[in-house]
Protein backbone atom coordinates (compact mmCIF):
# COMPACT_ATOMS: atom_id res chain seq x y z
CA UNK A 1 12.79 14.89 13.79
CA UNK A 2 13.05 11.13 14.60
CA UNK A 3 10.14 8.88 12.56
CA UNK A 4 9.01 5.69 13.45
CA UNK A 5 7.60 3.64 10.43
CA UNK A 6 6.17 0.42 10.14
CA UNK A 7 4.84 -2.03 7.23
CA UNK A 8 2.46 -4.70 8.48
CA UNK A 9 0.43 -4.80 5.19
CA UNK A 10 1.80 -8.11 3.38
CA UNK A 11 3.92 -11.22 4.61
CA UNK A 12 7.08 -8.91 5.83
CA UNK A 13 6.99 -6.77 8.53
CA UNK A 14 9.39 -3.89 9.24
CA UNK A 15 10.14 -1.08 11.29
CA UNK A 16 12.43 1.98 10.10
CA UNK A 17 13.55 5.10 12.22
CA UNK A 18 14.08 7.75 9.92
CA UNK A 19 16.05 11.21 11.25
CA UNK A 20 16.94 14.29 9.77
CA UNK A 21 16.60 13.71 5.99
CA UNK A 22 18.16 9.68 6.14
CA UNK A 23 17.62 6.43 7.23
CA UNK A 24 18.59 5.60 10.95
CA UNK A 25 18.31 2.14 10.69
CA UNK A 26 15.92 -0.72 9.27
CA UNK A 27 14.47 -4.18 9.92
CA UNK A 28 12.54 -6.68 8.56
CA UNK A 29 11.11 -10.21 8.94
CA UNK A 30 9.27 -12.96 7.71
CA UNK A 31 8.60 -15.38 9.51
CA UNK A 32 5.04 -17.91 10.26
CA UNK A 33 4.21 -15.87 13.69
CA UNK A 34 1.40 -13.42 12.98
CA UNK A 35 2.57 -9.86 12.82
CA UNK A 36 0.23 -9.11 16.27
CA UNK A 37 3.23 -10.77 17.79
CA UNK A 38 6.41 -9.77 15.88
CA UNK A 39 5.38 -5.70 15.16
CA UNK A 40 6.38 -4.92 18.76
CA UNK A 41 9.33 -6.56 19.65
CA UNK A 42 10.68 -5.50 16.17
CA UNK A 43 10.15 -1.99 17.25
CA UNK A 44 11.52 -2.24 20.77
CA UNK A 45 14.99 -4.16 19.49
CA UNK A 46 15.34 -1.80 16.84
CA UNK A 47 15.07 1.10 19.18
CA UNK A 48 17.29 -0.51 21.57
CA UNK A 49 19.99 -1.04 18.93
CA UNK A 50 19.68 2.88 18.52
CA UNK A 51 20.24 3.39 21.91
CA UNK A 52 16.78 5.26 21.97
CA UNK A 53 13.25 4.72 23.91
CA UNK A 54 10.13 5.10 22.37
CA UNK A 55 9.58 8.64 24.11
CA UNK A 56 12.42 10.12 21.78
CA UNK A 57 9.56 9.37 18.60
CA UNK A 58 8.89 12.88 17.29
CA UNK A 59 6.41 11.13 14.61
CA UNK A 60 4.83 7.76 13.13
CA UNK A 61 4.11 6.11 9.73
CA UNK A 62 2.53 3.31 8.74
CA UNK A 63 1.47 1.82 5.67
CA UNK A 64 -2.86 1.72 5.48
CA UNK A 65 -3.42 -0.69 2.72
CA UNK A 66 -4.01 -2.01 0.10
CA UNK A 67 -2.93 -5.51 1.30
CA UNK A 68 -3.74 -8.18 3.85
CA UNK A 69 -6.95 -6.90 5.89
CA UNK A 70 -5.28 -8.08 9.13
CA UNK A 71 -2.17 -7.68 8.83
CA UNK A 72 -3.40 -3.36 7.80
CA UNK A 73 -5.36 -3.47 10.88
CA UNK A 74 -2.47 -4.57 13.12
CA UNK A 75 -0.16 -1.65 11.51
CA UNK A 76 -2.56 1.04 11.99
CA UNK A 77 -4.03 -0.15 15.30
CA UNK A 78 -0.45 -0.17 16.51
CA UNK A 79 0.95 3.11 15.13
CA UNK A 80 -2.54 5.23 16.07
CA UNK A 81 -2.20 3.92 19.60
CA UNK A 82 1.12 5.00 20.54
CA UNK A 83 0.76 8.21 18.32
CA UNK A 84 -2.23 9.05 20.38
CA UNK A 85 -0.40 8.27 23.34
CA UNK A 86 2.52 10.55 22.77
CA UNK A 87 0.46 13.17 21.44
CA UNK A 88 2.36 13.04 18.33
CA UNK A 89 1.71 12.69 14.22
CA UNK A 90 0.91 9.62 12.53
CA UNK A 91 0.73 9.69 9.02
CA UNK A 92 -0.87 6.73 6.68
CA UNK A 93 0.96 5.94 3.21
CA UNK A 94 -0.55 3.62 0.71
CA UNK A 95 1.07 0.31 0.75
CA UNK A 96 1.40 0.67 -3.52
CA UNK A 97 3.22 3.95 -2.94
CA UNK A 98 5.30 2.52 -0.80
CA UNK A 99 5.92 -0.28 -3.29
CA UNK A 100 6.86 2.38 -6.10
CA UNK A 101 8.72 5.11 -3.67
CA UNK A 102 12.21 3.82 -5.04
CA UNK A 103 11.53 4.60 -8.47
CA UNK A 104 9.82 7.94 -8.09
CA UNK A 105 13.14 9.58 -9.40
CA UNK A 106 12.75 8.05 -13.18
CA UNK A 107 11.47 10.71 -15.17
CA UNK A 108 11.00 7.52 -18.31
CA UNK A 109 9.83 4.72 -16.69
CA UNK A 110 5.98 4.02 -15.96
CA UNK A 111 6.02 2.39 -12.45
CA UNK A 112 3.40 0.12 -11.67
CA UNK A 113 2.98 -1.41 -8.24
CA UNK A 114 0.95 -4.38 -8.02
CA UNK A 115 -0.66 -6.40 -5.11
CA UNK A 116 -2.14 -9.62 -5.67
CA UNK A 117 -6.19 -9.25 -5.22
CA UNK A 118 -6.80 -12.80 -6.24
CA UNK A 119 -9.82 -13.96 -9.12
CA UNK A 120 -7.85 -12.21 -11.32
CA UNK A 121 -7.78 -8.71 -10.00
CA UNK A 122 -4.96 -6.56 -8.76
CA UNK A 123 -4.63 -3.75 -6.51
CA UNK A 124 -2.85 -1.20 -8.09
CA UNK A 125 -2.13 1.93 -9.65
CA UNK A 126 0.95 3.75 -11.78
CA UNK A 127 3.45 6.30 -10.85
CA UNK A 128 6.23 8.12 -13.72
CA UNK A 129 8.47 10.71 -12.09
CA UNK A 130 6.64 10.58 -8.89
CA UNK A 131 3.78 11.56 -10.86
CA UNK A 132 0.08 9.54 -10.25
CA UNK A 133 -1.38 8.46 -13.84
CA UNK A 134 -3.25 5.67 -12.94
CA UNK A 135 -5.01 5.83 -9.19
CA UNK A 136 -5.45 3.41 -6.81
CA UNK A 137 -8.15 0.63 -7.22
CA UNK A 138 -8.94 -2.82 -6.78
CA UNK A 139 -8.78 -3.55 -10.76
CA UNK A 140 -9.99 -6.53 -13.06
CA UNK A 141 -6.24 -7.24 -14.36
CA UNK A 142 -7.59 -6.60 -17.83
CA UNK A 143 -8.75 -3.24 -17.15
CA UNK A 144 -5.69 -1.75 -15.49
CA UNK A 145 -3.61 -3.22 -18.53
CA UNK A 146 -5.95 -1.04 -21.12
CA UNK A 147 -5.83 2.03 -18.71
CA UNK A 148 -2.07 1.47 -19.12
CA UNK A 149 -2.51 1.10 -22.91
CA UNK A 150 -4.53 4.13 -22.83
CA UNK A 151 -1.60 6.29 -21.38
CA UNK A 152 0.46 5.70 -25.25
CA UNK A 153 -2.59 9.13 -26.26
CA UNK A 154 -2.24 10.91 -22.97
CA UNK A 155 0.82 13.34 -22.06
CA UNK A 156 3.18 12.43 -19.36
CA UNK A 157 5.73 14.23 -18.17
CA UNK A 158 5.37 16.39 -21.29
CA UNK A 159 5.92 13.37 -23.79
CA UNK A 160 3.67 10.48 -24.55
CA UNK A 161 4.44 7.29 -22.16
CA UNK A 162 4.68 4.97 -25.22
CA UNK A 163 7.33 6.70 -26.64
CA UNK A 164 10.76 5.02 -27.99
CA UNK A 165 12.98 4.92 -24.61
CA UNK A 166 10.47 4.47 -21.99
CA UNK A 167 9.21 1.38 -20.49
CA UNK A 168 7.28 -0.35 -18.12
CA UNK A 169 8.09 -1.99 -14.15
CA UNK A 170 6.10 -4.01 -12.42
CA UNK A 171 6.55 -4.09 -9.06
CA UNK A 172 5.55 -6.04 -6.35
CA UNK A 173 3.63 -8.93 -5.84
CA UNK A 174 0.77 -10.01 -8.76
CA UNK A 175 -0.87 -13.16 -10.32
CA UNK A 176 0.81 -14.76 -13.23
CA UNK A 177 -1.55 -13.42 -15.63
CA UNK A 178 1.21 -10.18 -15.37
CA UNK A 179 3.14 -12.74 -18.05
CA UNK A 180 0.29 -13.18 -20.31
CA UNK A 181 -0.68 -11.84 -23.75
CA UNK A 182 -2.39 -8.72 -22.20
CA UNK A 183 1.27 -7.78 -21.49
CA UNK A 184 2.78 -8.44 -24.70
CA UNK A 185 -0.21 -6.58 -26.09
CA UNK A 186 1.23 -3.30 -24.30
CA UNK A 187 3.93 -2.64 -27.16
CA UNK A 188 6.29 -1.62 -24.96
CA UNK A 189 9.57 -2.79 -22.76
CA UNK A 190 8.11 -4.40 -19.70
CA UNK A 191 10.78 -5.37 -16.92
CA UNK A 192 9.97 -7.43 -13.41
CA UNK A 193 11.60 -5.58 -10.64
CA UNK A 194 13.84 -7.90 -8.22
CA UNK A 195 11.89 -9.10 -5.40
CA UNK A 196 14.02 -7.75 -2.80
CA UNK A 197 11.93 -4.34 -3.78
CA UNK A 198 8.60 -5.64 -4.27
CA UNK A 199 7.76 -5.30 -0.55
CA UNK A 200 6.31 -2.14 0.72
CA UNK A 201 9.81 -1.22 3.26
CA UNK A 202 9.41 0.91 6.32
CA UNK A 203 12.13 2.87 4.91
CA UNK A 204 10.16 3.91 1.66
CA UNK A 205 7.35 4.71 4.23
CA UNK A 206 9.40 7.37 6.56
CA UNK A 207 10.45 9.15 3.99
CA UNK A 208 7.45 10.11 2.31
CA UNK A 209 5.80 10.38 6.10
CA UNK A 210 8.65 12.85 6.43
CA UNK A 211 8.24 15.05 3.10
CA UNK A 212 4.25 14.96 3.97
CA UNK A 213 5.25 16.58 7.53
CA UNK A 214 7.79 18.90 5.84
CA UNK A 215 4.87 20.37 3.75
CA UNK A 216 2.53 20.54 6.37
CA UNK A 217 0.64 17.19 7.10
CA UNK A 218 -1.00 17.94 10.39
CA UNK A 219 -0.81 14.00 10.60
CA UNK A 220 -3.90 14.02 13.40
CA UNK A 221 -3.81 10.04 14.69
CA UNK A 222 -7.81 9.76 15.04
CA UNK A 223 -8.15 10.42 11.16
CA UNK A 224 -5.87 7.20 10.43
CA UNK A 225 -7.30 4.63 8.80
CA UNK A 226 -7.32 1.70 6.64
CA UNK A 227 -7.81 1.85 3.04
CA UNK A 228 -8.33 -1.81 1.76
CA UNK A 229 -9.75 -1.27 -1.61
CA UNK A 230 -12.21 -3.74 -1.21
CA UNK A 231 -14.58 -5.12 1.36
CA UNK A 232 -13.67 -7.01 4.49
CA UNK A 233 -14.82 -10.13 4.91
CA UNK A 234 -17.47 -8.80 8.00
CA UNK A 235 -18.51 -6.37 5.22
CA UNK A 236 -19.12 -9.34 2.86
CA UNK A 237 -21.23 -11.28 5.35
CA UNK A 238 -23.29 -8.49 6.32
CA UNK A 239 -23.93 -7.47 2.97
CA UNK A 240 -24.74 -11.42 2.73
CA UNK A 241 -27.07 -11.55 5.87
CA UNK A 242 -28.99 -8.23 4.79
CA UNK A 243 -29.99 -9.58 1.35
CA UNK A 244 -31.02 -12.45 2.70
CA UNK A 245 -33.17 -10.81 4.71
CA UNK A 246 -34.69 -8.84 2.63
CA UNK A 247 -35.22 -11.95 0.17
CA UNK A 248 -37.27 -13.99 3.01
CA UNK A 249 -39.10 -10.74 4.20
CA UNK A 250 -40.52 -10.73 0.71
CA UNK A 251 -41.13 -13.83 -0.01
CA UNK A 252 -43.34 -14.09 3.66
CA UNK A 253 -45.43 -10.93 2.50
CA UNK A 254 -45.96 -12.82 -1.33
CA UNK A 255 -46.85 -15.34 1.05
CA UNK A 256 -49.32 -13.48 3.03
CA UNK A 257 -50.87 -12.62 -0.09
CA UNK A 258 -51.76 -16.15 -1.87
């Protein structure tokens, strides 16, 4: 099975083909063109290089989010279209999975993939042993850092995550308050990972597309969709107009009533 996998949800997009249990090959950019322009081209050199055309696709993957609202919708928009197309799978991974995929196999360390959601808040959630003990959310910084604190009672992996020899990585890309006190407060070993793998790679994203399919992930392109852990900003300003709205509809009826 040949896999097609993309990452449009941060500053760097990539495309991967992924065959037969291994990476095919792999690209990436950053560059200051929007990622409506470079997603496609990326995917048609890299097939070239490969000597294949986009009908040899047996599936797709794309990352759905958390991350930058447009850049998400260009991924998914992209990846549904020619999935539909082809009649084939598409399957969605989370853009903090993604982040964490290469340390999935380290049964000690508490992984903990974070996006920059800005006013002091983080998307993110933590992984040990490609376990989930922390889900996905849009957090207040502080709060994620005590529901990591609150892991030292809870049993991971059949040992508490506190314990001598384990530690904590952050991963990916969060606001400096990942250096402050709250941190320190954690009583345990907390390491940066490199920045090379704090980007969500197409690579990371065909392989778990391609476990998902091996265990049965029908995959169905119309049910792929974004998950942004937080509001657009259309969502926002409708929110916005509504209440205001409702604000001068009531104060026309006290109105009516003086």
């Amino acid at each position: 099975m040949l896999i097609l996998a993309c990452d449009t949800s941060g500053p760097v997009v990539s495309a991967a083909l992924w065959r037969e249990g291994g990476l095919l090959a792999e690209t990436s950019q950053r560059t200051a063109r929007p990622h409506s322009v470079t997603l496609m081209p990326l995917i048609q050199d890299l097939l070239q290089d490969c000597a294949l055309q986009i009908g040899d696709v047996d599936a797709y993957a794309c990352s759905i989010g958390p991350g930058s609202f447009t850049g998400i919708r260009i991924g998914v928009s992209a990846v549904k279209a020619m999935a539909y197309a082809a009649g084939r799978p598409a399957i969605g991974v989370s853009s903090l999975e993604a982040i964490a995929w290469p340390y999935a196999a380290c049964q000690d360390l508490l992984t903990c993939p974070m996006i920059d959601a800005r006013n002091s808040r983080v998307y993110a959630a933590a992984w040990m042993g490609g376990r989930q003990l922390i889900p996905e959310a849009n957090w207040l910084a502080g709060d994620f850092f005590a529901a990591i604190a609150s892991l030292d009672d809870c049993q991971a992996a059949g040992q508490p995550v506190g314990e001598a020899g384990r530690g904590i990585i952050a991963v990916g890309f969060y606001p400096e308050i990942i250096k402050s006190d709250r941190v320190s407060a954690l009583n345990q070993p907390v390491w940066q990972a490199p920045a090379s793998l704090s980007w969500p790679r197409a690579a990371a994203i065909a392989e778990i597309a391609a476990l998902r399919l091996a265990a049965g992930d029908a995959g169905a392109p119309q049910q792929l969709e974004p998950r942004y852990l937080a509001r657009t900003q259309a969502e926002r300003c409708q929110t916005g107009t509504a209440q205001t709205q409702t604000q001068t509809q009531t104060q026309t009826q006290a109105g009516r009533h003086d």
